[in-house]
PDB file of N, CA and C in Angstrom:
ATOM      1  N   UNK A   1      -0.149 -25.834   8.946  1.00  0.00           N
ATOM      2  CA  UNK A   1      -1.031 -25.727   7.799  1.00  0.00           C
ATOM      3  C   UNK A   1      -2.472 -25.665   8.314  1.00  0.00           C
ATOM      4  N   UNK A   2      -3.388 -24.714   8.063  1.00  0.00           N
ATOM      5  CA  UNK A   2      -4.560 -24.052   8.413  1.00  0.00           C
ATOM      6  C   UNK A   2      -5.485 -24.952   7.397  1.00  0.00           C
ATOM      7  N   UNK A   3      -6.489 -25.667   8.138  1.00  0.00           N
ATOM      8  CA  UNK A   3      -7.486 -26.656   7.043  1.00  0.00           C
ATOM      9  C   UNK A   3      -9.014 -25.968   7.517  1.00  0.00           C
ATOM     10  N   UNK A   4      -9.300 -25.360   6.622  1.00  0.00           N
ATOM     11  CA  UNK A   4     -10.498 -24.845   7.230  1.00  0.00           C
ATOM     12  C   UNK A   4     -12.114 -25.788   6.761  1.00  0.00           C
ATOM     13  N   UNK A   5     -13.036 -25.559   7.341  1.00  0.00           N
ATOM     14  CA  UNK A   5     -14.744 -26.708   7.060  1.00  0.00           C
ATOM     15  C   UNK A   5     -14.857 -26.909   8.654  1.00  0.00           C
ATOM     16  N   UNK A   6     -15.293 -28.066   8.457  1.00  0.00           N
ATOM     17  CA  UNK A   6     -16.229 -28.536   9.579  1.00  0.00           C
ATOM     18  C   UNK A   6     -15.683 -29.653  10.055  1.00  0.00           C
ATOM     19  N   UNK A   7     -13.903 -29.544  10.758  1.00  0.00           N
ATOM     20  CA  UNK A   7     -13.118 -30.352  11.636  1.00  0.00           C
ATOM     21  C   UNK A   7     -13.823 -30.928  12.783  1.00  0.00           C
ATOM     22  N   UNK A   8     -13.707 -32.316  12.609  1.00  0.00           N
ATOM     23  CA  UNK A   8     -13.843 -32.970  14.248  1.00  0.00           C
ATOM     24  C   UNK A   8     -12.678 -33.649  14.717  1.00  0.00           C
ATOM     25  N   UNK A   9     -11.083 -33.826  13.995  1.00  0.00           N
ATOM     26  CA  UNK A   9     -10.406 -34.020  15.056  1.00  0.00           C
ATOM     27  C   UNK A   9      -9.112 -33.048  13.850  1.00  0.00           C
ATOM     28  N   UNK A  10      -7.692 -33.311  14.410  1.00  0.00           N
ATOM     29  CA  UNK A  10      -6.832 -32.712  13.834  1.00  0.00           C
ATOM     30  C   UNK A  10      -6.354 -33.411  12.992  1.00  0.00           C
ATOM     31  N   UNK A  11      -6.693 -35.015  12.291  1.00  0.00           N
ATOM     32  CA  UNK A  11      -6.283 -35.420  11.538  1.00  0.00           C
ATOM     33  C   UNK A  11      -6.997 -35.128  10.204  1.00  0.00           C
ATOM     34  N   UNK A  12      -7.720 -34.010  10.197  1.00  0.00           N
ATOM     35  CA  UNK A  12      -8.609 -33.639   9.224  1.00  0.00           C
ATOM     36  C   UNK A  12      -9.908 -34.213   8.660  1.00  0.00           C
ATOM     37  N   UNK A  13     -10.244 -34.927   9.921  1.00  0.00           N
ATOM     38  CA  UNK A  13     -11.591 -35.640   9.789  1.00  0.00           C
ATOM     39  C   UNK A  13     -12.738 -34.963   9.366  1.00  0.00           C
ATOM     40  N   UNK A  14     -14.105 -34.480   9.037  1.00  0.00           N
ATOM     41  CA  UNK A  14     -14.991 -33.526   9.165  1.00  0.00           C
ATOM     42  C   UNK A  14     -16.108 -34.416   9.701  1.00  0.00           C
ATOM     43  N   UNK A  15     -17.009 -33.622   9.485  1.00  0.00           N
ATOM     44  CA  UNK A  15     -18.892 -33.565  10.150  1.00  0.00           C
ATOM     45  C   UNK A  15     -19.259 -34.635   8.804  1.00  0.00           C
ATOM     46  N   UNK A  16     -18.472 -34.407   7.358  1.00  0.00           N
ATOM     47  CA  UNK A  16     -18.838 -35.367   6.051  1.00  0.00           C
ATOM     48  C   UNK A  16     -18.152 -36.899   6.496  1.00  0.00           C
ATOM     49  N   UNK A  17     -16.856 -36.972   6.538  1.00  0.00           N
ATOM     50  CA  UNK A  17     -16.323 -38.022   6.341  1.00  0.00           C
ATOM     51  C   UNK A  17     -15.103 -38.214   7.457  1.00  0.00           C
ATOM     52  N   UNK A  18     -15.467 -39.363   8.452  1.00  0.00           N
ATOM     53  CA  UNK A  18     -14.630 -39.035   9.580  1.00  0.00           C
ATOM     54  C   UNK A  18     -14.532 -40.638   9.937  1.00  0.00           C
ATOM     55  N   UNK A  19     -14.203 -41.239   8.565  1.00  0.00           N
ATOM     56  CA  UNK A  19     -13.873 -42.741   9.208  1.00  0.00           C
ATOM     57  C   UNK A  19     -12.280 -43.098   9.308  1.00  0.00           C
ATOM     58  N   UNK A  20     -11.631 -44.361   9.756  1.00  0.00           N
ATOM     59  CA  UNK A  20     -10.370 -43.813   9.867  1.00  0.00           C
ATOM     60  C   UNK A  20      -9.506 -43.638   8.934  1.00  0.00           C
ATOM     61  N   UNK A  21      -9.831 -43.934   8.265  1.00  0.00           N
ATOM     62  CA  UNK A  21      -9.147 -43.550   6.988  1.00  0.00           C
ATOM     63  C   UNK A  21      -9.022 -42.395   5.926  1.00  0.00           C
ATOM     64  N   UNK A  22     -10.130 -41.643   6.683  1.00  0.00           N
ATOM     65  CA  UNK A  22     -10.334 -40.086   6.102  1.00  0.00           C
ATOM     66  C   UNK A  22      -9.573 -38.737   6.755  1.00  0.00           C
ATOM     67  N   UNK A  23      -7.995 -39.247   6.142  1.00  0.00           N
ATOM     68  CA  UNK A  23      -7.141 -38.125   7.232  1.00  0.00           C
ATOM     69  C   UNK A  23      -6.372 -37.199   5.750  1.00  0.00           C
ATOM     70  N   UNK A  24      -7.235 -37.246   4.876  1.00  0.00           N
ATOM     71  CA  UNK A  24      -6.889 -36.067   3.918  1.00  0.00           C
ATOM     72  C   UNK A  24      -7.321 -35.213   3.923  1.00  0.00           C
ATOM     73  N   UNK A  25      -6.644 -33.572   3.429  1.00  0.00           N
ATOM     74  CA  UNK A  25      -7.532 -32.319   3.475  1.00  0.00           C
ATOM     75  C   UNK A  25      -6.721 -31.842   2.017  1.00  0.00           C
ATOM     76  N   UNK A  26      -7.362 -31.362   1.107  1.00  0.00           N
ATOM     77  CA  UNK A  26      -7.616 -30.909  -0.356  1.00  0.00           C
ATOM     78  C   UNK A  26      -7.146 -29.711  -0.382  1.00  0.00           C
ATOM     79  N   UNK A  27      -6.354 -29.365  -1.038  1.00  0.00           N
ATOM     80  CA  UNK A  27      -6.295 -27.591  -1.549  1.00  0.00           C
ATOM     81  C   UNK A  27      -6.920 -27.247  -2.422  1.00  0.00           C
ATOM     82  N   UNK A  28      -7.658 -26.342  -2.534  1.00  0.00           N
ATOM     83  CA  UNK A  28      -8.704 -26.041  -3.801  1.00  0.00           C
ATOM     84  C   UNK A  28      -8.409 -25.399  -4.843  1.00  0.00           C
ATOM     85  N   UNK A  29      -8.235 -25.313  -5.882  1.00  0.00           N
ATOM     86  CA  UNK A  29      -7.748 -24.177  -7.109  1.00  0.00           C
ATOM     87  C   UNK A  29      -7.894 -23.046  -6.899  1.00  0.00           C
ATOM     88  N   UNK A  30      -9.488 -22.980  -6.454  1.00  0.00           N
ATOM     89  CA  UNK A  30     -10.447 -21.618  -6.595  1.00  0.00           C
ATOM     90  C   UNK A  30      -9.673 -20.758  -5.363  1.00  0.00           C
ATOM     91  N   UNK A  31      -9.327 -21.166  -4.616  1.00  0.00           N
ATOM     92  CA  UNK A  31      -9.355 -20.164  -3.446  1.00  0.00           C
ATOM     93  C   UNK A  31      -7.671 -20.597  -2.715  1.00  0.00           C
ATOM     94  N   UNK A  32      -7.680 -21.502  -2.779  1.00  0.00           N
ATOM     95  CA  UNK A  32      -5.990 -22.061  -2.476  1.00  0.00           C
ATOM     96  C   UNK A  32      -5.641 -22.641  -0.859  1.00  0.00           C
ATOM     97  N   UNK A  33      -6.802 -23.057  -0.387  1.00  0.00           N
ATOM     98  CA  UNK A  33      -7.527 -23.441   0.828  1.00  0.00           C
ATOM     99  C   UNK A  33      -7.473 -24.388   1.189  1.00  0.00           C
ATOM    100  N   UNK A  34      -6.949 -24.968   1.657  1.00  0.00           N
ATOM    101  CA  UNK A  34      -7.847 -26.679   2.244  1.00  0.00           C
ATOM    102  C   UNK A  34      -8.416 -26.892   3.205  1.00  0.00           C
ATOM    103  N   UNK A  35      -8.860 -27.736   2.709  1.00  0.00           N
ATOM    104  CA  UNK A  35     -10.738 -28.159   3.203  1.00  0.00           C
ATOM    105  C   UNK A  35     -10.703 -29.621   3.262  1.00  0.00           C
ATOM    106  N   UNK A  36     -11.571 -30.681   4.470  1.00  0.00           N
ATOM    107  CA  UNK A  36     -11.685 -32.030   4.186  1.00  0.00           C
ATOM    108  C   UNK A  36     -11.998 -32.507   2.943  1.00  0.00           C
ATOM    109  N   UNK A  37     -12.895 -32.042   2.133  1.00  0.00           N
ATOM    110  CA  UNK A  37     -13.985 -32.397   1.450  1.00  0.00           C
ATOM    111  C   UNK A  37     -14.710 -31.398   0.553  1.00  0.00           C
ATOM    112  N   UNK A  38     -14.965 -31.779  -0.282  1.00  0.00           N
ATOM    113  CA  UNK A  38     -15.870 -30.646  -1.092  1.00  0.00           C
ATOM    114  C   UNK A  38     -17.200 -30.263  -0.510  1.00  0.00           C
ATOM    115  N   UNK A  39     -17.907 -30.965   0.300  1.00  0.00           N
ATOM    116  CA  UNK A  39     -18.984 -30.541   0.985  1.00  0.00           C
ATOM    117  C   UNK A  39     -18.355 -29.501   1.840  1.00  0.00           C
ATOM    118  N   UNK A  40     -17.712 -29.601   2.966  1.00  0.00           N
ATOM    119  CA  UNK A  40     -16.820 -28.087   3.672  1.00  0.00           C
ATOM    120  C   UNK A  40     -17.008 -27.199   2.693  1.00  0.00           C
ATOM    121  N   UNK A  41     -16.133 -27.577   1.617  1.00  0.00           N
ATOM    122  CA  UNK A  41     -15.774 -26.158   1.172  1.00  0.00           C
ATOM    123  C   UNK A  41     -17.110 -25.382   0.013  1.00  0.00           C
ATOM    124  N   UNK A  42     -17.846 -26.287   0.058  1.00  0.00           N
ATOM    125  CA  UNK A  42     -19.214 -25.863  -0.612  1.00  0.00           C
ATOM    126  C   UNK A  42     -19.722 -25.059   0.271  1.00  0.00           C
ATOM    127  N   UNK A  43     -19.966 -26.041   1.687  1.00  0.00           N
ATOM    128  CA  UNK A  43     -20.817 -24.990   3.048  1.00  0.00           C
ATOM    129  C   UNK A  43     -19.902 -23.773   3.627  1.00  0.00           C
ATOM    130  N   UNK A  44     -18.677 -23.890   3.237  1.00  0.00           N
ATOM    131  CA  UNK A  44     -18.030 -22.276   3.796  1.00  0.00           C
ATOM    132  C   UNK A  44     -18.142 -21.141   3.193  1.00  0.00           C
ATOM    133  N   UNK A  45     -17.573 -21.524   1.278  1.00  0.00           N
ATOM    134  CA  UNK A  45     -17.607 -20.390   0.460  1.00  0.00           C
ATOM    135  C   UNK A  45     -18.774 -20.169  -0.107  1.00  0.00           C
ATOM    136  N   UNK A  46     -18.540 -18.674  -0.715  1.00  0.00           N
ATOM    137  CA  UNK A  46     -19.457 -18.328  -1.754  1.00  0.00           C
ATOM    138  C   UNK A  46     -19.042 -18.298  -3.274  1.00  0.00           C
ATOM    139  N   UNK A  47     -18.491 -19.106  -3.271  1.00  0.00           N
ATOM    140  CA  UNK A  47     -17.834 -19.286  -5.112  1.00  0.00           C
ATOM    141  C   UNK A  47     -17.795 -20.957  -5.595  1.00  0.00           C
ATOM    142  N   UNK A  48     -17.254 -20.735  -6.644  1.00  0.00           N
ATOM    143  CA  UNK A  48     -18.034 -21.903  -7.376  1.00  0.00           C
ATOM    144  C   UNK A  48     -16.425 -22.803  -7.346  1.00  0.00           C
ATOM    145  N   UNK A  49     -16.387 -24.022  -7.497  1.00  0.00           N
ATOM    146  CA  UNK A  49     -14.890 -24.942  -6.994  1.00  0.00           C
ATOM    147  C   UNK A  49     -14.345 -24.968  -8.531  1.00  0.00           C
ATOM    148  N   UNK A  50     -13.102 -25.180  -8.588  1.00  0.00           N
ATOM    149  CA  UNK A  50     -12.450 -25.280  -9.838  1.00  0.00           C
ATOM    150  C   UNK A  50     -11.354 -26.678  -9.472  1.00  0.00           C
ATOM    151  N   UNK A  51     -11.466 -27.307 -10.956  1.00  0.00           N
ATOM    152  CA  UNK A  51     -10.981 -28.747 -10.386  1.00  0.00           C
ATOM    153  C   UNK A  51      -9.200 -28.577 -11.035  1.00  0.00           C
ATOM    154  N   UNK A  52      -8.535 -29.334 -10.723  1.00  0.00           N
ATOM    155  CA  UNK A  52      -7.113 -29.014 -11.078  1.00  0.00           C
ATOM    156  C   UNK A  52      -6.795 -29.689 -12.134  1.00  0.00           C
ATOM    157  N   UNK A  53      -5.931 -29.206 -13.261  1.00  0.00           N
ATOM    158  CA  UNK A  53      -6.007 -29.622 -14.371  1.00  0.00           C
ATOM    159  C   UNK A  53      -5.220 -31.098 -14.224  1.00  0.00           C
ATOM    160  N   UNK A  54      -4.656 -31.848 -15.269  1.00  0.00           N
ATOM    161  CA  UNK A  54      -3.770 -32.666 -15.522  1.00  0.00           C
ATOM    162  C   UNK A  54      -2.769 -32.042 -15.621  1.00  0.00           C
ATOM    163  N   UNK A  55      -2.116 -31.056 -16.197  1.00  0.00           N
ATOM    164  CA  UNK A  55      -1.261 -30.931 -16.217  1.00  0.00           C
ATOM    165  C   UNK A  55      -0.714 -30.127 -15.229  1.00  0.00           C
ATOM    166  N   UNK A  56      -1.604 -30.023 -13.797  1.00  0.00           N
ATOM    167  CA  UNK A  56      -0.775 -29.272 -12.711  1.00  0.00           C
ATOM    168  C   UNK A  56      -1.137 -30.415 -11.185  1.00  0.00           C
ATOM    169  N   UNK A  57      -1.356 -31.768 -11.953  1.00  0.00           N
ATOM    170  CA  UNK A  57      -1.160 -32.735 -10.757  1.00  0.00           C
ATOM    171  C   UNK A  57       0.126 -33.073 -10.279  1.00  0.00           C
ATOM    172  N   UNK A  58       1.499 -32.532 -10.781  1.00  0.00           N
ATOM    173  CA  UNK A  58       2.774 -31.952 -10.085  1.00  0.00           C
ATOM    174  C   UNK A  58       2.872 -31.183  -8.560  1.00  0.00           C
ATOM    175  N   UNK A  59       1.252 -30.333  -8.764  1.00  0.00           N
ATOM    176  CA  UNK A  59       1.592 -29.641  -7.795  1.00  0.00           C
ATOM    177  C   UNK A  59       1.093 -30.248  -6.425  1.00  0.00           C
ATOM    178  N   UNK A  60       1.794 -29.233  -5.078  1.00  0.00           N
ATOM    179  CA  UNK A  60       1.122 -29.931  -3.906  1.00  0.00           C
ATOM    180  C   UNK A  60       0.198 -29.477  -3.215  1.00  0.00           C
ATOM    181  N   UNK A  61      -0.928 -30.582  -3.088  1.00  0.00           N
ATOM    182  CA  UNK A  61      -2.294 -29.613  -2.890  1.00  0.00           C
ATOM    183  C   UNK A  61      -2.817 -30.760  -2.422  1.00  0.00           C
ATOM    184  N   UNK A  62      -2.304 -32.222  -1.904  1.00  0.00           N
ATOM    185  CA  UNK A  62      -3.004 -33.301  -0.769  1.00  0.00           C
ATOM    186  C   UNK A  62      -2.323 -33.384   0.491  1.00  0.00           C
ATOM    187  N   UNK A  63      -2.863 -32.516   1.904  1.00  0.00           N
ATOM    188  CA  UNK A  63      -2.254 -32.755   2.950  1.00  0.00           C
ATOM    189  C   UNK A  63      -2.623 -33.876   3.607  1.00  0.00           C
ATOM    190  N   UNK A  64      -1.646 -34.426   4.171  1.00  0.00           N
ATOM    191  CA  UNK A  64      -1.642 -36.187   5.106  1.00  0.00           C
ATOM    192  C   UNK A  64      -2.336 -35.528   6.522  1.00  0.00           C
ATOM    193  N   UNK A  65      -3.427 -35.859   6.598  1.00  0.00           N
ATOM    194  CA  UNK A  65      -3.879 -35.271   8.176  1.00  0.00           C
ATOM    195  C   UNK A  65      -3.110 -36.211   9.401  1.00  0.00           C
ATOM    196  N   UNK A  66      -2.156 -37.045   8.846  1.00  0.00           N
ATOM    197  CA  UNK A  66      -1.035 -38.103   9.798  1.00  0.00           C
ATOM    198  C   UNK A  66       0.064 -37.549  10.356  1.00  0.00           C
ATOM    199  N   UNK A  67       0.806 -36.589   9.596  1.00  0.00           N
ATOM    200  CA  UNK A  67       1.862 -35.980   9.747  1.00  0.00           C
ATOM    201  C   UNK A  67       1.927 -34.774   8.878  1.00  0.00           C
ATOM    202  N   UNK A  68       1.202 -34.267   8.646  1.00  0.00           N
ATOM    203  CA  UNK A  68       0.807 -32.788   7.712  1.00  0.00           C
ATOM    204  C   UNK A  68       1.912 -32.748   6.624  1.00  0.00           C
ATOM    205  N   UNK A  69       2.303 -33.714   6.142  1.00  0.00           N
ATOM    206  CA  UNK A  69       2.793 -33.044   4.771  1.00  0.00           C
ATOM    207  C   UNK A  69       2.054 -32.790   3.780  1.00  0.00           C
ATOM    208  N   UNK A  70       2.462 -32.817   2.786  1.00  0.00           N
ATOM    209  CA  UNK A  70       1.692 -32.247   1.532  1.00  0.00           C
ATOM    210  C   UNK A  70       2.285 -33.246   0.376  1.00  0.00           C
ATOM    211  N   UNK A  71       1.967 -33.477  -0.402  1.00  0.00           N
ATOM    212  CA  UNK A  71       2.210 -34.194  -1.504  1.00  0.00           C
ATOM    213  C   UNK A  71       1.237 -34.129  -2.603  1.00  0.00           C
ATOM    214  N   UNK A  72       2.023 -34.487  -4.031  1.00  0.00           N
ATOM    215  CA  UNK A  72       1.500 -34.096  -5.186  1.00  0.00           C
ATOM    216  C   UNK A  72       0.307 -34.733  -5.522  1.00  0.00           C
ATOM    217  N   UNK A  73      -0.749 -34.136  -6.285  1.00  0.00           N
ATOM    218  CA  UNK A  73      -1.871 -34.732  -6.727  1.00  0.00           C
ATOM    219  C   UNK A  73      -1.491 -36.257  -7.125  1.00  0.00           C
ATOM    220  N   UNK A  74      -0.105 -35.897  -8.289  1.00  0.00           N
ATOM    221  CA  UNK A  74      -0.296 -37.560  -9.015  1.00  0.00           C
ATOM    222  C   UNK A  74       0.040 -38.561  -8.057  1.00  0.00           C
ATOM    223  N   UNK A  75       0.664 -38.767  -6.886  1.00  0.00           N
ATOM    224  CA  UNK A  75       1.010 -39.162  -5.878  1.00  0.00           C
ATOM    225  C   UNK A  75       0.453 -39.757  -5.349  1.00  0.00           C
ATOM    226  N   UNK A  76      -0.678 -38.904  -4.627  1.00  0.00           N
ATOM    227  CA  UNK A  76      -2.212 -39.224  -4.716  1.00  0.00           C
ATOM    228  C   UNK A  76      -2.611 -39.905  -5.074  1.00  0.00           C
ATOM    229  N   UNK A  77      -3.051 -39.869  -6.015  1.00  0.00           N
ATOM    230  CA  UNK A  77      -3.877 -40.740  -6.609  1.00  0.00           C
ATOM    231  C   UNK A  77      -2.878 -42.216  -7.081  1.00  0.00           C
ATOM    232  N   UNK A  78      -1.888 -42.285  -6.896  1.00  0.00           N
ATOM    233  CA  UNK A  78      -1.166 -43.453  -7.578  1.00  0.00           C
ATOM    234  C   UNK A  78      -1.350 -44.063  -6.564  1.00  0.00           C
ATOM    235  N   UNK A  79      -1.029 -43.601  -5.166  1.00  0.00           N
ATOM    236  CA  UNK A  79      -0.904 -44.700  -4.056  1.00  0.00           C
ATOM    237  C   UNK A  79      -1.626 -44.506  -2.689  1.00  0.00           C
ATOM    238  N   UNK A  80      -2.752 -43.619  -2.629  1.00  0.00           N
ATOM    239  CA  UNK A  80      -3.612 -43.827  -1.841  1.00  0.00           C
ATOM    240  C   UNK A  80      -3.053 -43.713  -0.312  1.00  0.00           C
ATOM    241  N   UNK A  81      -1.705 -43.250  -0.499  1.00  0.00           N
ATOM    242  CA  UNK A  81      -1.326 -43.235   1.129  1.00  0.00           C
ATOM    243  C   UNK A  81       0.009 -42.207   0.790  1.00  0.00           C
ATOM    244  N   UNK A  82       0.506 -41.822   2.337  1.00  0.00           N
ATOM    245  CA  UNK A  82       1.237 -40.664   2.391  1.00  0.00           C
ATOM    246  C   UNK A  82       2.843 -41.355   1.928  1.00  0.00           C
ATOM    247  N   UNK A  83       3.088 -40.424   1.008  1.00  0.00           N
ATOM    248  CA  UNK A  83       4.411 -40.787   0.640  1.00  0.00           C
ATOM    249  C   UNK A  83       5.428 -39.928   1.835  1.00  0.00           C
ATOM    250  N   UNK A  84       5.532 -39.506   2.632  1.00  0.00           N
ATOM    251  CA  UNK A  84       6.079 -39.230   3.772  1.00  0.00           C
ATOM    252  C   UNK A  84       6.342 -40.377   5.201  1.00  0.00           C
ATOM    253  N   UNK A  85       4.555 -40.771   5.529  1.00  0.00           N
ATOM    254  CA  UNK A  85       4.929 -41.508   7.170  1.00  0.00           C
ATOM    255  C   UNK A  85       3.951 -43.000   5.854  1.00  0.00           C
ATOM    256  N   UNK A  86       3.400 -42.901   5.008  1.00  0.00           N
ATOM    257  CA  UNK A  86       3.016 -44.197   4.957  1.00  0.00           C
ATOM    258  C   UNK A  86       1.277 -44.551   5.370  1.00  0.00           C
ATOM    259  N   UNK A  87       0.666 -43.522   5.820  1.00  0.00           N
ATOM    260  CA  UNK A  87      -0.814 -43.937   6.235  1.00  0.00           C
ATOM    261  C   UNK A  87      -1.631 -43.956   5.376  1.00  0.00           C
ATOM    262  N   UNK A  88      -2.363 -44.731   5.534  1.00  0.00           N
ATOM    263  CA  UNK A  88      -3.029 -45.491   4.431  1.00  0.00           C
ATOM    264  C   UNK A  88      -4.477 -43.938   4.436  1.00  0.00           C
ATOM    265  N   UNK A  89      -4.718 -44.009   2.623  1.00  0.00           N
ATOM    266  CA  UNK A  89      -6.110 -42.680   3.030  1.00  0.00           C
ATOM    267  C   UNK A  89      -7.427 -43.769   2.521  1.00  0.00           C
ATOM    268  N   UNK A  90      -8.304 -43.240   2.730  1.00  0.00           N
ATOM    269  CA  UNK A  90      -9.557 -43.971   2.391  1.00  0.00           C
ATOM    270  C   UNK A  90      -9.477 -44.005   0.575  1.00  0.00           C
ATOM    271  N   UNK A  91      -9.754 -45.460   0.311  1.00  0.00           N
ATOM    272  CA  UNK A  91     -10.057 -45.369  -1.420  1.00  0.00           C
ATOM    273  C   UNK A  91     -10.680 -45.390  -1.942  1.00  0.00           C
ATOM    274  N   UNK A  92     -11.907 -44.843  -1.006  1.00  0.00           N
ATOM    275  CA  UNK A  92     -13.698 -44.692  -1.582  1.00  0.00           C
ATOM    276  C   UNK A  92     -13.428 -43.409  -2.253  1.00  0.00           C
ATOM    277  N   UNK A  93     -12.040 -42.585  -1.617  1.00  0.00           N
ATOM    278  CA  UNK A  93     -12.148 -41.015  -2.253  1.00  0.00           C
ATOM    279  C   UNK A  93     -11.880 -41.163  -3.642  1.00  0.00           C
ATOM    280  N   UNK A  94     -11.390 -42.026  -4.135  1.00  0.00           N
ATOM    281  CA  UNK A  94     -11.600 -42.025  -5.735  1.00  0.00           C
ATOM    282  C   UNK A  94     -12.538 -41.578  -6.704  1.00  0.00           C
ATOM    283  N   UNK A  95     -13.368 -41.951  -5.709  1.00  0.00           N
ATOM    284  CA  UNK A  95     -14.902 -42.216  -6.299  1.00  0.00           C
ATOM    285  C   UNK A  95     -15.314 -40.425  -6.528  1.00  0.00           C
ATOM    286  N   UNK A  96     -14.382 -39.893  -5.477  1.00  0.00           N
ATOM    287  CA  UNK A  96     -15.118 -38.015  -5.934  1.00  0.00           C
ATOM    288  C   UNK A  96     -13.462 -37.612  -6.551  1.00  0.00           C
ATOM    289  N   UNK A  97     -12.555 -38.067  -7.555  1.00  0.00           N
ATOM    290  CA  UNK A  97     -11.558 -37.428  -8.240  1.00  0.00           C
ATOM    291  C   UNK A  97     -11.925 -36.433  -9.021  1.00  0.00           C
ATOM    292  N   UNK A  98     -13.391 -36.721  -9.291  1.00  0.00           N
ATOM    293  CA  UNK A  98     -13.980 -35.784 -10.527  1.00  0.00           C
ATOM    294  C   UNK A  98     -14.554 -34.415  -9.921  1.00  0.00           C
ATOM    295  N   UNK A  99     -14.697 -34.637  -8.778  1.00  0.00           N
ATOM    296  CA  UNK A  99     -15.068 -32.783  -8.140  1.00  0.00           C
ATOM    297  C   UNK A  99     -13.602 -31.955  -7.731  1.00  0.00           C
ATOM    298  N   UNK A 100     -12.729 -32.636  -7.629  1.00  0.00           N
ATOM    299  CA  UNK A 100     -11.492 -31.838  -7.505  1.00  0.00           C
ATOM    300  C   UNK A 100     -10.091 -31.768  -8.450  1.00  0.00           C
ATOM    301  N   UNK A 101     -10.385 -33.502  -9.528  1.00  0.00           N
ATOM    302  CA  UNK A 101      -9.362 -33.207 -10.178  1.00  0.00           C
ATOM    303  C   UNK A 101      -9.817 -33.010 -11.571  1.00  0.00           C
ATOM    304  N   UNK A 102      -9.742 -33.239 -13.187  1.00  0.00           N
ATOM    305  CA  UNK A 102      -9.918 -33.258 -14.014  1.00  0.00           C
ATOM    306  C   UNK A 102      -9.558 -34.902 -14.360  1.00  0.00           C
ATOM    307  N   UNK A 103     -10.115 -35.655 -14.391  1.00  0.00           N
ATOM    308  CA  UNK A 103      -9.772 -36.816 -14.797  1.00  0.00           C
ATOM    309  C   UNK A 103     -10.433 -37.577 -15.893  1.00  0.00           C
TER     310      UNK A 103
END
């Protein structure tokens, strides 16, 4: 799985947010991409971000930068860690649900 922005290691850390707990990378609506962070994907593209509705937090669009799976938005957000290996993600990211999800 191809995470494109401004990587500093392969757990999907960036140049924004690279503490250890920041091993998520986002798929974007707009473009279908993932990116660490909405800052990446602000400084790469030229289009405007589209946030994912409620009713398509089914889909999978949060990769575990631990073991690259993917898992569902609501998932996400219910438990803050990879429902695959278990690694814990940072839970300051809450705090930006509103630039990527509809909440």
């Amino acid at each position: 799985m191809k995470v494109k922005g401004f990587l500093i290691d392969h757990q999907t850390r960036c140049k924004h947010y690279h503490g250890e707990k920041d091993i998520v990378a986002i798929k974007f609506k707009c473009c279908g991409d993932y990116y660490p962070c909405y800052k990446c994907h602000d400084e790469s593209v030229n289009h405007t971000k589209k946030r994912w509705s409620k009713e398509e937090f089914s889909k999978k669009a949060i990769l575990c930068g631990e073991c690259l799976t993917e898992c569902n938005i609501e998932e996400y957000m219910a438990h803050q860690t990879c429902s695959h290996c278990a690694a814990h993600f940072n839970p300051d990211c809450r705090f930006h649900y509103d630039v990527y999800f509809e909440v």
